[in-house]
PDB file of N, CA and C in Angstrom:
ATOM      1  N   UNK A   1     -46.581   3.073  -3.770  1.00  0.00           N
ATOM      2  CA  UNK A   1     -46.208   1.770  -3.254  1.00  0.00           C
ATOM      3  C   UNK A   1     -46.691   0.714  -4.244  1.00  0.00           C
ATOM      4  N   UNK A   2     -45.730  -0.395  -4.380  1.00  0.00           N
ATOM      5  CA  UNK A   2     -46.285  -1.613  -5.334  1.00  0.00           C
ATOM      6  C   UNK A   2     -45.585  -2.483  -4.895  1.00  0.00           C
ATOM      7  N   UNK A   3     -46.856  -3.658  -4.590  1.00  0.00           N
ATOM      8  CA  UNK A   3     -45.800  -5.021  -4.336  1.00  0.00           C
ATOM      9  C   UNK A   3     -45.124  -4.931  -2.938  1.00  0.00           C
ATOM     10  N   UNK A   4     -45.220  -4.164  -1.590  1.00  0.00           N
ATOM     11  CA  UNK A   4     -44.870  -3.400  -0.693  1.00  0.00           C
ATOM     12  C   UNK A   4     -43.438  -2.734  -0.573  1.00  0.00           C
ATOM     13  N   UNK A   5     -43.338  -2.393  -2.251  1.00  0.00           N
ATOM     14  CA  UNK A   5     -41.861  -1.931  -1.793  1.00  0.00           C
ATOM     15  C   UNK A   5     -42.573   0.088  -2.517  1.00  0.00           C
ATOM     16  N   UNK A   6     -41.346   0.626  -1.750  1.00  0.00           N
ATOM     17  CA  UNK A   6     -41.620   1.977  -1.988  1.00  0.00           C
ATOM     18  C   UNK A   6     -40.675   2.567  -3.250  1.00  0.00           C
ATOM     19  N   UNK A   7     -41.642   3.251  -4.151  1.00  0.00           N
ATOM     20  CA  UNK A   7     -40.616   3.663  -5.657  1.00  0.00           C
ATOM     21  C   UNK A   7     -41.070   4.732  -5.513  1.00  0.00           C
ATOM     22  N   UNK A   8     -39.660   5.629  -4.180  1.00  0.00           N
ATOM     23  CA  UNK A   8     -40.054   7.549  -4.650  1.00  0.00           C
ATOM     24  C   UNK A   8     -39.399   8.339  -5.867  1.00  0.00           C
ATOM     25  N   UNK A   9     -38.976   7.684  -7.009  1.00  0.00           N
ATOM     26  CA  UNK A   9     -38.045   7.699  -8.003  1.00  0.00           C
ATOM     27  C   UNK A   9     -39.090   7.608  -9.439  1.00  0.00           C
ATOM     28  N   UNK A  10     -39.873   6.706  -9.328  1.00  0.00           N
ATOM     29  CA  UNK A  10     -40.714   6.315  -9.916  1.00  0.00           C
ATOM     30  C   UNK A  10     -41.118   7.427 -11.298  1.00  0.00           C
ATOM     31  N   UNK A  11     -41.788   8.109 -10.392  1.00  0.00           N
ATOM     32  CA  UNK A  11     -42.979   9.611 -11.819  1.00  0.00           C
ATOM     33  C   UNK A  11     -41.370  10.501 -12.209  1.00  0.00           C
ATOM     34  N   UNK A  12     -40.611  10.570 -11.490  1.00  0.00           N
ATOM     35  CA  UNK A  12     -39.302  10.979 -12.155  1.00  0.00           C
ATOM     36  C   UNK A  12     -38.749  10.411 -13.594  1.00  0.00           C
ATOM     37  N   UNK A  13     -38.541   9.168 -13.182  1.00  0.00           N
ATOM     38  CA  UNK A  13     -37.793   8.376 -13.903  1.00  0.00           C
ATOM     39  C   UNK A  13     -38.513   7.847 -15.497  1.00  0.00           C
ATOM     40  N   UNK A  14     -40.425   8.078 -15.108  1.00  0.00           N
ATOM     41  CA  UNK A  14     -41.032   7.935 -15.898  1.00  0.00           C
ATOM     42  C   UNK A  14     -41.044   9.095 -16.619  1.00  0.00           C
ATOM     43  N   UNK A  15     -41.258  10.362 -16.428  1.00  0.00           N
ATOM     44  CA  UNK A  15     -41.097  11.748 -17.223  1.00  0.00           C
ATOM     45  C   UNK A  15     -40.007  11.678 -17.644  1.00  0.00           C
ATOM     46  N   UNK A  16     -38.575  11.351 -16.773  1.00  0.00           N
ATOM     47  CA  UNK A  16     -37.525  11.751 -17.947  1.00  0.00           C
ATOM     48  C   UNK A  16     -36.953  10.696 -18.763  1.00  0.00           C
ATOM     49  N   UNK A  17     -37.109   9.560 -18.561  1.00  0.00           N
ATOM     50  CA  UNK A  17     -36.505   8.238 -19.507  1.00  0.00           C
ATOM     51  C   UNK A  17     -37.528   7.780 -20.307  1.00  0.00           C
ATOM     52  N   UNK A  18     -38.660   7.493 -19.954  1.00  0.00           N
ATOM     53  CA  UNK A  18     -39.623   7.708 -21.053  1.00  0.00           C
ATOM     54  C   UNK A  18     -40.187   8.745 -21.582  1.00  0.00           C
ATOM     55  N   UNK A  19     -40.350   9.539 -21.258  1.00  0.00           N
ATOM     56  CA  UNK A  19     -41.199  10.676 -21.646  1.00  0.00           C
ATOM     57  C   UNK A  19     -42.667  11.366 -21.277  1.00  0.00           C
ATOM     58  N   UNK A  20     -43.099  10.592 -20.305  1.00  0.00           N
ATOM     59  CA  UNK A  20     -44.566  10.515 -20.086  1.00  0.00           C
ATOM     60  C   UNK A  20     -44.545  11.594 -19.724  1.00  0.00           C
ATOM     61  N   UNK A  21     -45.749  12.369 -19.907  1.00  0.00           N
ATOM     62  CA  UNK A  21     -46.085  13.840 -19.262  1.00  0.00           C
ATOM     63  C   UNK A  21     -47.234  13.477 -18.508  1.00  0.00           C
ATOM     64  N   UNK A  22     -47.001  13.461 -17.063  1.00  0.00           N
ATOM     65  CA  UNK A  22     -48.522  13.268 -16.100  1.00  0.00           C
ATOM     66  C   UNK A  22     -49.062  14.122 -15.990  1.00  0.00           C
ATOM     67  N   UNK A  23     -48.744  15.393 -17.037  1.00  0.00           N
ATOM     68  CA  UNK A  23     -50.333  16.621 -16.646  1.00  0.00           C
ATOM     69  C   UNK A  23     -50.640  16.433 -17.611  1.00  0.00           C
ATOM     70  N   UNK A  24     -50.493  15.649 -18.166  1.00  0.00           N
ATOM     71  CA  UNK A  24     -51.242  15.402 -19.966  1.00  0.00           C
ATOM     72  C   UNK A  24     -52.817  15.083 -19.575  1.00  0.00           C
ATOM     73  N   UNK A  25     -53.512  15.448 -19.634  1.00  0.00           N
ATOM     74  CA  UNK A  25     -54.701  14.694 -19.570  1.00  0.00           C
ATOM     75  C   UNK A  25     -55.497  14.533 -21.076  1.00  0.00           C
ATOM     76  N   UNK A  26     -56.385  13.488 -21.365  1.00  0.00           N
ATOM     77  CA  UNK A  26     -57.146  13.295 -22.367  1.00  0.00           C
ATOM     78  C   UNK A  26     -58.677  13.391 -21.969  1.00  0.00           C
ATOM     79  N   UNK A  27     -59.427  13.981 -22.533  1.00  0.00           N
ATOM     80  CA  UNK A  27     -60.867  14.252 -22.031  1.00  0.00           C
ATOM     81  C   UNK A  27     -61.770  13.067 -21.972  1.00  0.00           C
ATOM     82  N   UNK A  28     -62.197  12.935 -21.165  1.00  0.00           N
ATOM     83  CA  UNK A  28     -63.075  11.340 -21.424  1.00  0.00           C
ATOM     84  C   UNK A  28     -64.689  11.389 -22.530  1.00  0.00           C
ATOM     85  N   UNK A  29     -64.475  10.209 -23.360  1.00  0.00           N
ATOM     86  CA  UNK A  29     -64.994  10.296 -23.979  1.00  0.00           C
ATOM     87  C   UNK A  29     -66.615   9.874 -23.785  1.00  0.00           C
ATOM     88  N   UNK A  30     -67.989  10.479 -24.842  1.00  0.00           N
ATOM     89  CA  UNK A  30     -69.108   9.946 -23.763  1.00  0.00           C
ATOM     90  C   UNK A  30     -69.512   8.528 -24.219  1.00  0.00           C
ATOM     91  N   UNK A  31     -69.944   7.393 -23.034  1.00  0.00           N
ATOM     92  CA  UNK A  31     -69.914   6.520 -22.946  1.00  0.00           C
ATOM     93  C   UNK A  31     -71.031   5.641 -22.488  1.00  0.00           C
ATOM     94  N   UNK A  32     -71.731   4.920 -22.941  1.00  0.00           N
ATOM     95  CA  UNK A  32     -73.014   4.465 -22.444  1.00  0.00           C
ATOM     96  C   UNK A  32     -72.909   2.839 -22.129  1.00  0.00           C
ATOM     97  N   UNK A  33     -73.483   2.502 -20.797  1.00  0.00           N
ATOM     98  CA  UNK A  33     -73.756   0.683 -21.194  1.00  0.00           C
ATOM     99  C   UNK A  33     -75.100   0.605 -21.843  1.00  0.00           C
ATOM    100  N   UNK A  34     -74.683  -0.232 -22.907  1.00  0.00           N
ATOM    101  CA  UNK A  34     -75.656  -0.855 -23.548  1.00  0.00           C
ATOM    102  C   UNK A  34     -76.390  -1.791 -22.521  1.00  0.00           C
ATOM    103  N   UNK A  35     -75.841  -2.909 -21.670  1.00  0.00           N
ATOM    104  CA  UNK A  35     -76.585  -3.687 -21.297  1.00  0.00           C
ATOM    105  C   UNK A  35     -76.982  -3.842 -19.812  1.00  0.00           C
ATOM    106  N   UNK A  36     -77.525  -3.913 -18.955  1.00  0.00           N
ATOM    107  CA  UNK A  36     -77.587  -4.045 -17.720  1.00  0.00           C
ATOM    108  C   UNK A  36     -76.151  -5.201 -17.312  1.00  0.00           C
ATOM    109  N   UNK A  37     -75.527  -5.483 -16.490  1.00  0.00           N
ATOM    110  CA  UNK A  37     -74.979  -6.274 -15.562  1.00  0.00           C
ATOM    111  C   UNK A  37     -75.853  -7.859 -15.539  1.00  0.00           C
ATOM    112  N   UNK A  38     -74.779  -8.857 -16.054  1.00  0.00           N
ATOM    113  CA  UNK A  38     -75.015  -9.975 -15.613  1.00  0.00           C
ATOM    114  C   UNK A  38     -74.899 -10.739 -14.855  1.00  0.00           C
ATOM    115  N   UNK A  39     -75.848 -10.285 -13.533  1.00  0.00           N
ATOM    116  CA  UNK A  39     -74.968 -10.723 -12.445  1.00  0.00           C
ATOM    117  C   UNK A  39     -75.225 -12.153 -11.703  1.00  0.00           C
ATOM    118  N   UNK A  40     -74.770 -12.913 -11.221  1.00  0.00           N
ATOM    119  CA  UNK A  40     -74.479 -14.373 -10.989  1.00  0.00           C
ATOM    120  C   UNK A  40     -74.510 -14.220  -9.392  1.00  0.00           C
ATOM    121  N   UNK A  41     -75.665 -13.595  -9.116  1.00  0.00           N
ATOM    122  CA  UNK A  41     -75.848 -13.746  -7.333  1.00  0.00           C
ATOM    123  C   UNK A  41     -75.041 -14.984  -6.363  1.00  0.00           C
ATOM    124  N   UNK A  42     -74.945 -15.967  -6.908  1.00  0.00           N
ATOM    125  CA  UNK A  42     -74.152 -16.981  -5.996  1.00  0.00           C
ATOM    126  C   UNK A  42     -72.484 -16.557  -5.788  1.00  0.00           C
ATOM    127  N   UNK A  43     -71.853 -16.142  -7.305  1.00  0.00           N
ATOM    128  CA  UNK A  43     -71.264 -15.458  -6.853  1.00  0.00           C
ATOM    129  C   UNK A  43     -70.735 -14.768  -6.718  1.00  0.00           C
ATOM    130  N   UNK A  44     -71.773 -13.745  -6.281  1.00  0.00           N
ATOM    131  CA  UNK A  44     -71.154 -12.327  -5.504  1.00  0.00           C
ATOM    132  C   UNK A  44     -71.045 -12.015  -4.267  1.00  0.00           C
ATOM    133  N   UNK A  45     -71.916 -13.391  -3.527  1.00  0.00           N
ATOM    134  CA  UNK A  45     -71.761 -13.522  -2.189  1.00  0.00           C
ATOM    135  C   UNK A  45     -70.745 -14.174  -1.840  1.00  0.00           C
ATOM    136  N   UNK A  46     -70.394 -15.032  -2.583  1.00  0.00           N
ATOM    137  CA  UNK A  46     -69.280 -15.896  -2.156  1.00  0.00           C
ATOM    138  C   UNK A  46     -68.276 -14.892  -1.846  1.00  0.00           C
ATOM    139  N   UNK A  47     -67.909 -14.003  -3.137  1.00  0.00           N
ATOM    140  CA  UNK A  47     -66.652 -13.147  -3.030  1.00  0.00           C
ATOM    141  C   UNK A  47     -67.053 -11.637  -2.434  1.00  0.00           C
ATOM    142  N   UNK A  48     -67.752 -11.502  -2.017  1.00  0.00           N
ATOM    143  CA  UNK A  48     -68.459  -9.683  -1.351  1.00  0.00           C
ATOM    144  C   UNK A  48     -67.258  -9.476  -0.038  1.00  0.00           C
ATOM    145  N   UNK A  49     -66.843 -10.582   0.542  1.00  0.00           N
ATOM    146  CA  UNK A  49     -66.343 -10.120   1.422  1.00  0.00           C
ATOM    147  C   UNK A  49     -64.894 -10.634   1.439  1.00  0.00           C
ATOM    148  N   UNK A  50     -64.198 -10.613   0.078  1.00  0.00           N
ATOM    149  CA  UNK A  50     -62.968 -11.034  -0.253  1.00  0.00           C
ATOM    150  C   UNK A  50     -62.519  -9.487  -0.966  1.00  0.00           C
ATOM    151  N   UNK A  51     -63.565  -9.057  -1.196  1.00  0.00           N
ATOM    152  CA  UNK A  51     -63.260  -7.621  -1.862  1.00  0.00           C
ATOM    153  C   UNK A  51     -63.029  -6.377  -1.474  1.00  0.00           C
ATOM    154  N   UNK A  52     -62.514  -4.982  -1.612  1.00  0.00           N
ATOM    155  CA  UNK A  52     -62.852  -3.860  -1.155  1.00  0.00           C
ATOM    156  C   UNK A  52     -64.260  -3.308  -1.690  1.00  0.00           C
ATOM    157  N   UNK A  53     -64.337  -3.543  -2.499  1.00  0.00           N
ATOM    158  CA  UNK A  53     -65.459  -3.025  -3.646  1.00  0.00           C
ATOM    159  C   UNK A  53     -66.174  -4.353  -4.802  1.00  0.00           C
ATOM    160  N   UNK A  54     -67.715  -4.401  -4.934  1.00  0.00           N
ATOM    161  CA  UNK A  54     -67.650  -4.964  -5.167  1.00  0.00           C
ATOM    162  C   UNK A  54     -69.156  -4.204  -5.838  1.00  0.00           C
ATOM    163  N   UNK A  55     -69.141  -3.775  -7.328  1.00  0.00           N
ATOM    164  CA  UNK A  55     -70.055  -3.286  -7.524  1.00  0.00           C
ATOM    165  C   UNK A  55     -70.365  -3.324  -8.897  1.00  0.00           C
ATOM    166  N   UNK A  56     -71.778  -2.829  -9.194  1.00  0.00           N
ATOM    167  CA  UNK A  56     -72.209  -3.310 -10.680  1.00  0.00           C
ATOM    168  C   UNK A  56     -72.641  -2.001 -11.425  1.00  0.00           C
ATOM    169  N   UNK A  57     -72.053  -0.510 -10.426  1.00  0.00           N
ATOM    170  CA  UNK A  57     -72.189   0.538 -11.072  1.00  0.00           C
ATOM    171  C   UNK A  57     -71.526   1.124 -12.633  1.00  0.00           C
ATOM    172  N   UNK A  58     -72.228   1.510 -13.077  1.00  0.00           N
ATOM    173  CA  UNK A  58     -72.103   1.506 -14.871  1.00  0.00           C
ATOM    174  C   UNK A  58     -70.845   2.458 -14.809  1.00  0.00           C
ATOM    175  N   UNK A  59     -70.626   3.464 -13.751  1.00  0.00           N
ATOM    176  CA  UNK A  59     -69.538   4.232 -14.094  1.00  0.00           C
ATOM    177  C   UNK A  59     -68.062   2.948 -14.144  1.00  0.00           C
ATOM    178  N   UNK A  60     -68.439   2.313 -12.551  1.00  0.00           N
ATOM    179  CA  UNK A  60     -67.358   1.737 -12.962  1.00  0.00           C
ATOM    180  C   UNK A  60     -67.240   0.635 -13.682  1.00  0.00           C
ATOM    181  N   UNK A  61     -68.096   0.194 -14.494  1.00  0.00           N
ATOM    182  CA  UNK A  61     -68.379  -0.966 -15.521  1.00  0.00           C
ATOM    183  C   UNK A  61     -67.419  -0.361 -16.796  1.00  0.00           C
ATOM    184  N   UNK A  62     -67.625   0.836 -17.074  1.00  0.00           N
ATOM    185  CA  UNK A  62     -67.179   1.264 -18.168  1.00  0.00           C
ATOM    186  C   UNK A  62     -65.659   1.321 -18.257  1.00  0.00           C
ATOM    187  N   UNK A  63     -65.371   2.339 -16.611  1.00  0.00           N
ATOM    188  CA  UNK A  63     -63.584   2.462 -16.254  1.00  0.00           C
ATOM    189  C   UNK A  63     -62.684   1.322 -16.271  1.00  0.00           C
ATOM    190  N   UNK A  64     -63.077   0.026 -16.142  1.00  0.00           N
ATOM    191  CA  UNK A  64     -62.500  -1.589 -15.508  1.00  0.00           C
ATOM    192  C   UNK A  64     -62.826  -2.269 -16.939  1.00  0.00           C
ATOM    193  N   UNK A  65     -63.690  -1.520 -17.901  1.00  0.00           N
ATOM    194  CA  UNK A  65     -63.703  -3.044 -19.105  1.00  0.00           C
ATOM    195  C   UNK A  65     -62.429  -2.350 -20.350  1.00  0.00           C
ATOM    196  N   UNK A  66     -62.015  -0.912 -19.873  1.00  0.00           N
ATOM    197  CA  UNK A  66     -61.439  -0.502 -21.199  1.00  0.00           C
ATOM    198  C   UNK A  66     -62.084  -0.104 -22.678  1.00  0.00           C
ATOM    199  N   UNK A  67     -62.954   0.083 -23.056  1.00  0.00           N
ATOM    200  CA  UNK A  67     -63.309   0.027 -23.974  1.00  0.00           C
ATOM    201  C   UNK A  67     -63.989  -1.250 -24.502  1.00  0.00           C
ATOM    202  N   UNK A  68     -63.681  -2.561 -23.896  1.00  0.00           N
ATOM    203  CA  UNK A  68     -63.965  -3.726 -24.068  1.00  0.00           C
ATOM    204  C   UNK A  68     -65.645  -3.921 -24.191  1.00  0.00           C
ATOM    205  N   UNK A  69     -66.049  -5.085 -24.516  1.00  0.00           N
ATOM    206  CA  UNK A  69     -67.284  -5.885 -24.510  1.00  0.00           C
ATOM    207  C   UNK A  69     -67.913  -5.319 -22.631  1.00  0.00           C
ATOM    208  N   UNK A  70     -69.002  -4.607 -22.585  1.00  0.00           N
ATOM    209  CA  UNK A  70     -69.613  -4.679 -21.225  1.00  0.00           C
ATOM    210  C   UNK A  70     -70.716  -5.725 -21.033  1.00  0.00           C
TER     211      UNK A  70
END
């Protein structure tokens, strides 16, 4: 589902018109934070309960920045 519309066509259309192979997997590479979380207590309360999740765990620090600056 995206956007609330339903695409059961979707992983089809992506394997055969593009090419994507979804059993492809790539091994994850190992990954460390360098820095603790800078976190801005005012606000995380503000938004804690605008969120599903709202967390400063390094696994998911690493998954959400991309490779980017943590």
């Amino acid at each position: 589902m995206n956007s609330g519309k339903v695409l059961p066509n979707f992983r089809k259309w992506c394997e055969d018109v593009i090419g994507l192979d979804i059993g492809d997997t790539t091994p994850v590479a190992d990954m460390f934070v360098p820095d603790p979380p800078n976190i801005n207590v005012g606000f995380n309360e503000e938004v804690k309960n605008h969120c599903s999740v709202c967390t400063t765990d390094d696994a998911e620090r690493i998954f959400h920045s991309h490779g980017h600056s943590l």
